[in-house]
N, C-alpha and C. Protein backbone atom coordinates (compact mmCIF):
# COMPACT_ATOMS: atom_id res chain seq x y z
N UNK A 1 42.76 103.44 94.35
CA UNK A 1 43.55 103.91 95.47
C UNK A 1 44.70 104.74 94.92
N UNK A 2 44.61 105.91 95.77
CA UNK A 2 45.93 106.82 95.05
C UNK A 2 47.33 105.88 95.50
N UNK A 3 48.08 106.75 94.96
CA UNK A 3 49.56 106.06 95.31
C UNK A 3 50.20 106.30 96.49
N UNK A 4 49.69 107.53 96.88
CA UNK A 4 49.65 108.05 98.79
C UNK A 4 49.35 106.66 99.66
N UNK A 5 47.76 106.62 98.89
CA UNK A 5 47.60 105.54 100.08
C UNK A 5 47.90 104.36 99.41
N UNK A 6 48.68 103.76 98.67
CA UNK A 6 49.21 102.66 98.74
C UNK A 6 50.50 102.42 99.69
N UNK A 7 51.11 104.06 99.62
CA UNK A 7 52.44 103.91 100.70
C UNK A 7 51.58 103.81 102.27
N UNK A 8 50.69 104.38 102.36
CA UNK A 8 50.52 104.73 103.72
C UNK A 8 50.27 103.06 104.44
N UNK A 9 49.22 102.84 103.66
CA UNK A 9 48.58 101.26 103.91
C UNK A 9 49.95 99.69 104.08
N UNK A 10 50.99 100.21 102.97
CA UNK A 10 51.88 99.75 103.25
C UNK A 10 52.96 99.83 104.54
N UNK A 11 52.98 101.12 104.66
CA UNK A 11 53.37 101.63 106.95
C UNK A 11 52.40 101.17 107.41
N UNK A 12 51.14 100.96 107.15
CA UNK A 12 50.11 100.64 108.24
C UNK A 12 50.50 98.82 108.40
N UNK A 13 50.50 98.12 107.55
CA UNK A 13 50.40 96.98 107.18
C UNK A 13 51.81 96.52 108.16
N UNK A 14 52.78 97.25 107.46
CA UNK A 14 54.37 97.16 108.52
C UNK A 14 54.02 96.90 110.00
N UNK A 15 52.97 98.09 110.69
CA UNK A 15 53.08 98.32 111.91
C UNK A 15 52.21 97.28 112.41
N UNK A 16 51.10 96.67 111.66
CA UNK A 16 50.62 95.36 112.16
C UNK A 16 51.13 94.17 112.48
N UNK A 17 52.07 94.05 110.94
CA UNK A 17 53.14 92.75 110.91
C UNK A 17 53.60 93.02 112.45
N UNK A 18 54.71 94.43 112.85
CA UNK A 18 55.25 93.83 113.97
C UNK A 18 54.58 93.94 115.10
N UNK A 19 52.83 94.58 115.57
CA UNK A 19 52.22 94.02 116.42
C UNK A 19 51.60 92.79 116.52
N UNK A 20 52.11 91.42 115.59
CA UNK A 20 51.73 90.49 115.55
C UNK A 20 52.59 89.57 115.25
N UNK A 21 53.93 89.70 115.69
CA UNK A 21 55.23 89.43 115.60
C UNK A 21 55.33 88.72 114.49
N UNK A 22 55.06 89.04 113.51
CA UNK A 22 55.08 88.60 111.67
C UNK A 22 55.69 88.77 110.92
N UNK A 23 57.39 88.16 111.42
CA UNK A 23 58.11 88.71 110.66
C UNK A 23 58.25 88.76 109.12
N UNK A 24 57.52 87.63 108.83
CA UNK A 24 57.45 87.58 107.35
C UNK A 24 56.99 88.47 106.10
N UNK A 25 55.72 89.62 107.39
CA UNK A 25 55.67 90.66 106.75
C UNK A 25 56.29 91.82 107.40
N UNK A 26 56.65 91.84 108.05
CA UNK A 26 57.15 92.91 108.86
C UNK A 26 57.89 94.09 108.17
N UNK A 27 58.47 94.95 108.44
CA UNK A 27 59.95 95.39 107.57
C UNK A 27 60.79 95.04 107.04
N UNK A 28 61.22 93.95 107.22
CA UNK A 28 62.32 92.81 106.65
C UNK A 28 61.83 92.47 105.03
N UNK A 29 60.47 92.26 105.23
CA UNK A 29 59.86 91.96 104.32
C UNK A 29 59.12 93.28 102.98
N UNK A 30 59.24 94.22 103.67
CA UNK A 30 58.61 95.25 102.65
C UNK A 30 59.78 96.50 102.16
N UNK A 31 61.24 96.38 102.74
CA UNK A 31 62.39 96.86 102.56
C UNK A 31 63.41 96.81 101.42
N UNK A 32 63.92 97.83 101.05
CA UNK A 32 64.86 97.09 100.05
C UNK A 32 66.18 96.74 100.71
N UNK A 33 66.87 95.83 99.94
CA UNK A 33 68.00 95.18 100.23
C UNK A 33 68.74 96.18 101.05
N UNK A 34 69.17 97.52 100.70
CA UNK A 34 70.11 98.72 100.91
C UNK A 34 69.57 99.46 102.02
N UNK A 35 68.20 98.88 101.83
CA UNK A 35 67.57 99.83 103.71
C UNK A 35 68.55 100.53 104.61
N UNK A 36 68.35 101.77 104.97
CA UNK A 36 69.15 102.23 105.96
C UNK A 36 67.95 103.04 106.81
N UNK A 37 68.36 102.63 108.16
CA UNK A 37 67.32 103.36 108.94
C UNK A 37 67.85 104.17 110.05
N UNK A 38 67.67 105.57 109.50
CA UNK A 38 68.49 106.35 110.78
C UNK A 38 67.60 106.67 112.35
N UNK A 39 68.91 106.19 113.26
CA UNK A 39 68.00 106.83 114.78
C UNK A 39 68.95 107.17 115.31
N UNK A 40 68.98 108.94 115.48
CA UNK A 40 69.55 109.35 116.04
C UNK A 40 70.98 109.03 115.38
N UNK A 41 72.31 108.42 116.06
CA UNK A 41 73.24 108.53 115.44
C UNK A 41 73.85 106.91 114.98
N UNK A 42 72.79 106.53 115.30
CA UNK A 42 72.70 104.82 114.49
C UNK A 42 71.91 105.23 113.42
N UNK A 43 72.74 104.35 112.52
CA UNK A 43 72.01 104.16 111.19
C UNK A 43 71.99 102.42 110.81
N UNK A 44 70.84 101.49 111.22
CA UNK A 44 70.90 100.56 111.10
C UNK A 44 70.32 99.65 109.48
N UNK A 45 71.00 98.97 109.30
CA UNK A 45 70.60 98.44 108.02
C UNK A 45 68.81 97.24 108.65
N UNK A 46 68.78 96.69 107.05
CA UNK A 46 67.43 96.04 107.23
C UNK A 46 67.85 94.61 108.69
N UNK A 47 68.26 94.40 108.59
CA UNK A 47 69.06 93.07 109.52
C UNK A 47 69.02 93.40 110.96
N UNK A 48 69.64 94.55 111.14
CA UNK A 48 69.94 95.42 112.08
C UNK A 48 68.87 95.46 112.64
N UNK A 49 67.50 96.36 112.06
CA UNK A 49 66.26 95.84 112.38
C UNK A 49 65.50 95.02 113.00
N UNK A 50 65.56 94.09 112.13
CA UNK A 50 64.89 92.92 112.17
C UNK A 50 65.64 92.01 113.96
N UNK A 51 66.82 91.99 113.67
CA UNK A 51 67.12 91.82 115.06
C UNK A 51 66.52 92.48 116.30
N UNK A 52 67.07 93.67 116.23
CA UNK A 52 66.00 95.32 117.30
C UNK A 52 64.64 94.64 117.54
N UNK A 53 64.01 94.25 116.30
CA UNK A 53 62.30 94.11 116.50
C UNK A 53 62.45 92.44 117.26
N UNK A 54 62.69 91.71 116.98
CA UNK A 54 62.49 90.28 117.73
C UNK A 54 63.09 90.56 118.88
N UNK A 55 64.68 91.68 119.41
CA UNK A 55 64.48 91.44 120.42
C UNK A 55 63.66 92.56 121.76
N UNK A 56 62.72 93.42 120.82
CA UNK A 56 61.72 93.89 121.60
C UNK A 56 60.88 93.01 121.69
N UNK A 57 60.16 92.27 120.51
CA UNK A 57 59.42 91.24 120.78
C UNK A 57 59.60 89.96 122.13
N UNK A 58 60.81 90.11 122.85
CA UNK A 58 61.10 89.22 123.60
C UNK A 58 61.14 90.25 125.23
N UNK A 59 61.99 91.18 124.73
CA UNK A 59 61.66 92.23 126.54
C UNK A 59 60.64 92.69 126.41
N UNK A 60 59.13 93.13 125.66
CA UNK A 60 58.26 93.27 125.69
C UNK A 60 56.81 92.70 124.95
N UNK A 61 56.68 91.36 125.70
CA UNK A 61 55.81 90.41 125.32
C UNK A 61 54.76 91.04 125.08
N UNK A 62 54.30 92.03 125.87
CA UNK A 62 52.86 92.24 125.56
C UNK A 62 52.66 93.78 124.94
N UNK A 63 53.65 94.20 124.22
CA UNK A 63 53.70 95.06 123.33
C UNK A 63 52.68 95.55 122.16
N UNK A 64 52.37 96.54 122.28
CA UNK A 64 50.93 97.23 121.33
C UNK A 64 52.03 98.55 120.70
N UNK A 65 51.40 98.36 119.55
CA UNK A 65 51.84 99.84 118.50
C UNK A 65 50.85 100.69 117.98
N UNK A 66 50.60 101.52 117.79
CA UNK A 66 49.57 102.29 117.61
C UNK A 66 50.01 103.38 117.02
N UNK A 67 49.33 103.60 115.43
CA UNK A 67 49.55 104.95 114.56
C UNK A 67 48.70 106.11 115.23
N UNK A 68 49.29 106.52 115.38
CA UNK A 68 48.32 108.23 116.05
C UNK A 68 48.28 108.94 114.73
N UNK A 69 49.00 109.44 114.20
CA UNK A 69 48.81 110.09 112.92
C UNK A 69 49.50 109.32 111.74
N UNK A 70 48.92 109.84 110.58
CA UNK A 70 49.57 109.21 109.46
C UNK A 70 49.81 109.93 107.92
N UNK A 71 50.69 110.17 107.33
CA UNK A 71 50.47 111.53 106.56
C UNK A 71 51.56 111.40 105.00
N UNK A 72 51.38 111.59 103.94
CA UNK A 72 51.86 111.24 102.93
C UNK A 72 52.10 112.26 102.22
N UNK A 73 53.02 112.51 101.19
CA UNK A 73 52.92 113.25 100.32
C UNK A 73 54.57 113.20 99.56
N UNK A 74 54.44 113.10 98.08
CA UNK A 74 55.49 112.65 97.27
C UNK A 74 56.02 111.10 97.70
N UNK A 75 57.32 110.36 98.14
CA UNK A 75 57.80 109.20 97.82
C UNK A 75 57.79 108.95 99.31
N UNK A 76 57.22 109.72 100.71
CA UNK A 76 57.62 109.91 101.92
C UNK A 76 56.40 109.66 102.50
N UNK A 77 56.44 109.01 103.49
CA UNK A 77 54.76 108.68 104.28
C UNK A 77 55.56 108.88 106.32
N UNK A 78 55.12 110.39 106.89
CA UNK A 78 55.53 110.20 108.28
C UNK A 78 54.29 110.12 108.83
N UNK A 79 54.51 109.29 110.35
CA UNK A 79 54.06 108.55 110.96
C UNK A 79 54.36 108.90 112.41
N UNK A 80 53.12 109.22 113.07
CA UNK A 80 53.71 109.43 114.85
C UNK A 80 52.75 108.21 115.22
N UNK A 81 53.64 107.27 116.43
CA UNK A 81 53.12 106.32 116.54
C UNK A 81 53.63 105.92 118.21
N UNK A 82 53.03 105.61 118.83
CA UNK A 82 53.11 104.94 120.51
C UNK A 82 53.07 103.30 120.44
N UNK A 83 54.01 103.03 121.15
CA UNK A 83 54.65 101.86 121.68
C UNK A 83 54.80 101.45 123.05
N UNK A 84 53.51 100.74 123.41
CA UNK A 84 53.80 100.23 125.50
C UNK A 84 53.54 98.73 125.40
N UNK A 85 53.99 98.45 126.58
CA UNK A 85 54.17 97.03 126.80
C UNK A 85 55.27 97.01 128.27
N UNK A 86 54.89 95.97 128.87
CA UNK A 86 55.85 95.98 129.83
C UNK A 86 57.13 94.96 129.58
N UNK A 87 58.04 95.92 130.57
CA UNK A 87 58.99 95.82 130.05
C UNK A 87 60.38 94.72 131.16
N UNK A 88 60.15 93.33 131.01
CA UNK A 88 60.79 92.16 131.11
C UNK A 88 61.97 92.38 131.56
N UNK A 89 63.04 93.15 130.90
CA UNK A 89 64.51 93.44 131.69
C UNK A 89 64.67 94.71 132.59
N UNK A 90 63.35 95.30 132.79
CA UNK A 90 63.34 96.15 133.98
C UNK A 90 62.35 95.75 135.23
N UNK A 91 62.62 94.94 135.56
CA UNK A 91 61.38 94.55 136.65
C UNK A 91 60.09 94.38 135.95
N UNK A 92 59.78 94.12 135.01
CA UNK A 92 58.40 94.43 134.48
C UNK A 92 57.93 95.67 134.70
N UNK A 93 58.49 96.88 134.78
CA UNK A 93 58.07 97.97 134.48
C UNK A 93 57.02 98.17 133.53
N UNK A 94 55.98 99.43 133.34
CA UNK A 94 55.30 99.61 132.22
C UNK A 94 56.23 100.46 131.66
N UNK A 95 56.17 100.40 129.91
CA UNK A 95 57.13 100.92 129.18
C UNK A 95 56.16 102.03 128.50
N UNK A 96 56.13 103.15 127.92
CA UNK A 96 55.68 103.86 127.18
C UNK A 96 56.78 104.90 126.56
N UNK A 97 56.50 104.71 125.00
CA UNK A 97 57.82 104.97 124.04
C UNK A 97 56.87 105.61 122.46
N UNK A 98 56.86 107.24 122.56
CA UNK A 98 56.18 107.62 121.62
C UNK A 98 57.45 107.93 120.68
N UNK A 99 57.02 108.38 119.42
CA UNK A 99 57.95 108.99 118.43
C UNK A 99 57.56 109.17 116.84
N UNK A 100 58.20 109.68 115.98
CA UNK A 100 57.98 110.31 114.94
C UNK A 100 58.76 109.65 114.13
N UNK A 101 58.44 108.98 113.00
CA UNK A 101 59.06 108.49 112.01
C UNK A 101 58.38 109.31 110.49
N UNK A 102 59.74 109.04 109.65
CA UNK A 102 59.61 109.51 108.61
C UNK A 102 60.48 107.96 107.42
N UNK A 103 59.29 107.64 106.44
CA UNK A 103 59.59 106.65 105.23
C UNK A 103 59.74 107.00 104.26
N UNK A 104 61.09 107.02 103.48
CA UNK A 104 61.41 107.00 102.01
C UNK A 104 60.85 105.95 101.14
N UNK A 105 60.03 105.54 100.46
CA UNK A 105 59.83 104.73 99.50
C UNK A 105 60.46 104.55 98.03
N UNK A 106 60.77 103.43 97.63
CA UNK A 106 61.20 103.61 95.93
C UNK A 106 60.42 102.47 95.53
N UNK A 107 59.61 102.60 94.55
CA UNK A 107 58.52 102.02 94.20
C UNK A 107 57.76 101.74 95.56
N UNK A 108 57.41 100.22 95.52
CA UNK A 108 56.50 99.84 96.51
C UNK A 108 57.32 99.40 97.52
N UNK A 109 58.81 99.49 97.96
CA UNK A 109 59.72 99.29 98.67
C UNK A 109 60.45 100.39 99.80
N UNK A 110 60.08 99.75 101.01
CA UNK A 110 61.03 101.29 101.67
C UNK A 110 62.68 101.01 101.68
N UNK A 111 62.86 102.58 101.13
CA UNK A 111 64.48 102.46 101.25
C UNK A 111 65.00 103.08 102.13
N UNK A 112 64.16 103.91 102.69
CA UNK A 112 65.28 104.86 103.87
C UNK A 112 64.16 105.27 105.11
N UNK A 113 64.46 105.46 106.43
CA UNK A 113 63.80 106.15 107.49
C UNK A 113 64.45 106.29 108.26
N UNK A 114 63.32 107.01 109.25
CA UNK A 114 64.57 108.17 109.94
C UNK A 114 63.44 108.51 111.20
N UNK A 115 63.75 108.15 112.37
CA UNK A 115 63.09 107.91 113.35
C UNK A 115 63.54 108.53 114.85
N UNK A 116 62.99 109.90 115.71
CA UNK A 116 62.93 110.23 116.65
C UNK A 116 61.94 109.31 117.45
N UNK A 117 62.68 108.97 118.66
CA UNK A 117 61.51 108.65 119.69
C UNK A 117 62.03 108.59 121.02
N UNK A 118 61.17 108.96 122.32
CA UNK A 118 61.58 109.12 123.79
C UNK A 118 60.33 108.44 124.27
């Protein structure tokens, strides 16, 4: 396996952990300590995260993630990926939430991303 797809498989693996609310592998778990993850004009650390994700895991119980594309090249693996589930603190609304992420890796660890999504 090239080293592309060891990063890629490693985002893929991420995006399972949190469609299977796993935190143990989740991001928390495949991050380095210094993680910074920019959105928009938050830049949240690994913690920061990990909070965000359990408490989507809770306003959207029945939440699905799905890689639409997936694409690598040098220490960086971006990723467009859709997110629905209904959504608990709006009436149970259906939620649908696409967007574009981009992963810094250092070794087999992500250190940085940087994430549009509407």
């Amino acid at each position: 396996m090239s080293r592309i797809e060891k990063l890629k498989a490693i985002v893929r693996r991420s995006f399972e952990a949190a469609q299977e609310r796993d935190i143990k592998n989740s991001l928390t778990a495949i991050a380095m300590p210094d993680y910074v993850h920019h959105w928009g004009e938050r830049h949240e650390t690994v913690e920061d995260f990990r909070v965000r994700e359990q408490d989507n895991w809770r306003r959207f119980p029945d939440c699905t993630y799905k890689i639409d594309d997936l694409i690598g090249e040098g220490d960086r693996v971006a990723l467009r990926w859709t997110m629905s589930g209904t959504d608990t603190d709006q009436d149970n609304k259906p939620m649908l939430c696409q967007g574009i992420s981009i992963v810094r890796f250092e070794g087999d660890k992500i250190a940085e991303s940087w994430e549009f999504s509407y």
